[in-house]
Protein backbone atom coordinates (compact mmCIF):
# COMPACT_ATOMS: atom_id res chain seq x y z
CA UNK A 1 -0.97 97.89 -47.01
CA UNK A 2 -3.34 100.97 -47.42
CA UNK A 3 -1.71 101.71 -50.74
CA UNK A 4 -1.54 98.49 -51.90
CA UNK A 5 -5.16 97.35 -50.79
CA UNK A 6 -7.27 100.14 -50.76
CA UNK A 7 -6.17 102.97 -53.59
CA UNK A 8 -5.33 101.01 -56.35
CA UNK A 9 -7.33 98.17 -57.62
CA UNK A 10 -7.29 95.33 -55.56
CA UNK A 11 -8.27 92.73 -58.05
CA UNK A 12 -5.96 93.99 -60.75
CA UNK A 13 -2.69 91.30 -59.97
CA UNK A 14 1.25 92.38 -59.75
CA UNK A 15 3.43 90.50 -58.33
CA UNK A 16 2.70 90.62 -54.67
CA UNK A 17 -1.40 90.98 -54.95
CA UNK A 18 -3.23 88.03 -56.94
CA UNK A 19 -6.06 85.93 -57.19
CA UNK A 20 -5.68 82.64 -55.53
CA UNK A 21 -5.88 79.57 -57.65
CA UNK A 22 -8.26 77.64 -55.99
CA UNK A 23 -10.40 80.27 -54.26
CA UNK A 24 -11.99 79.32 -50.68
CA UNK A 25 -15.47 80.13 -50.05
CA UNK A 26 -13.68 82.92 -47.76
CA UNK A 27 -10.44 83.90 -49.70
CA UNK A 28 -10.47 84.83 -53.10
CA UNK A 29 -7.18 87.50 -53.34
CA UNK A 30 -4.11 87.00 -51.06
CA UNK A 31 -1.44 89.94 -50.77
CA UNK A 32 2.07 89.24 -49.59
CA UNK A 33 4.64 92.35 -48.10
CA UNK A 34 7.59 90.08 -46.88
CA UNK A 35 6.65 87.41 -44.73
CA UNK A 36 3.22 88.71 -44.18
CA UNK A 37 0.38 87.41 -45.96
CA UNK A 38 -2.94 89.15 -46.22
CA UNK A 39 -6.41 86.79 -47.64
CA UNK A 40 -9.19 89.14 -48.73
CA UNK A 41 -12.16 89.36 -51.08
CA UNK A 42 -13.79 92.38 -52.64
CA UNK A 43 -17.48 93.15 -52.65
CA UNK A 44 -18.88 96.00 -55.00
CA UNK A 45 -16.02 98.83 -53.86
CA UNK A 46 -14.75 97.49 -50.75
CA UNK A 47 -11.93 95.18 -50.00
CA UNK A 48 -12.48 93.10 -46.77
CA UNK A 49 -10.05 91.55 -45.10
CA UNK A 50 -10.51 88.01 -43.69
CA UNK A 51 -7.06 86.51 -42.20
CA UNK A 52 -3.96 88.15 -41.60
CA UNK A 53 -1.28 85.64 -41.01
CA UNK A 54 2.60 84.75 -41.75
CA UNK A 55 4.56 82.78 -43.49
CA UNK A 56 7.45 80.55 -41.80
CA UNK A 57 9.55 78.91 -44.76
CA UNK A 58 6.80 76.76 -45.96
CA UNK A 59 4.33 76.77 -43.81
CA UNK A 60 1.39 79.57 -43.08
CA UNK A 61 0.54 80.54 -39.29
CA UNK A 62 -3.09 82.21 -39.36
CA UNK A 63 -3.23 82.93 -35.67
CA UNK A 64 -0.63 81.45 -34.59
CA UNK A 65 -2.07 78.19 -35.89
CA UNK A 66 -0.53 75.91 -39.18
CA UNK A 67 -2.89 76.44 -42.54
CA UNK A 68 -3.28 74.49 -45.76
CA UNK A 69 -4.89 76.41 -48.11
């Protein structure tokens, strides 16, 4: 996640780092590695992180607790 968060550009997309479509006031970038899902934003040159969760066939856990985003 270092690699893929923190040394490249985090707002430039691929296919498992993107901008979300409908951005919340808290998540604006969302980075998947397998079933894990990472919801961040970037201010001036640093990424923060604001929910780490996972994804369960079609449904999101963020702490253990079922999301709509």
């Amino acid at each position: 996640m270092q690699a893929a968060l923190g040394e490249d550009d985090a707002t430039v997309p691929n296919k498992n780092r993107f901008r979300l479509r409908r951005p919340s006031g808290q998540f604006e970038f969302e980075f998947r590695d397998r079933n894990l899902r990472v919801f961040y934003r970037v201010e001036e040159d640093q990424v923060l992180v604001d929910a780490i969760g996972r994804k369960r066939g079609n449904q999101l856990l963020l702490g253990g607790r079922k999301v709509t985003l």
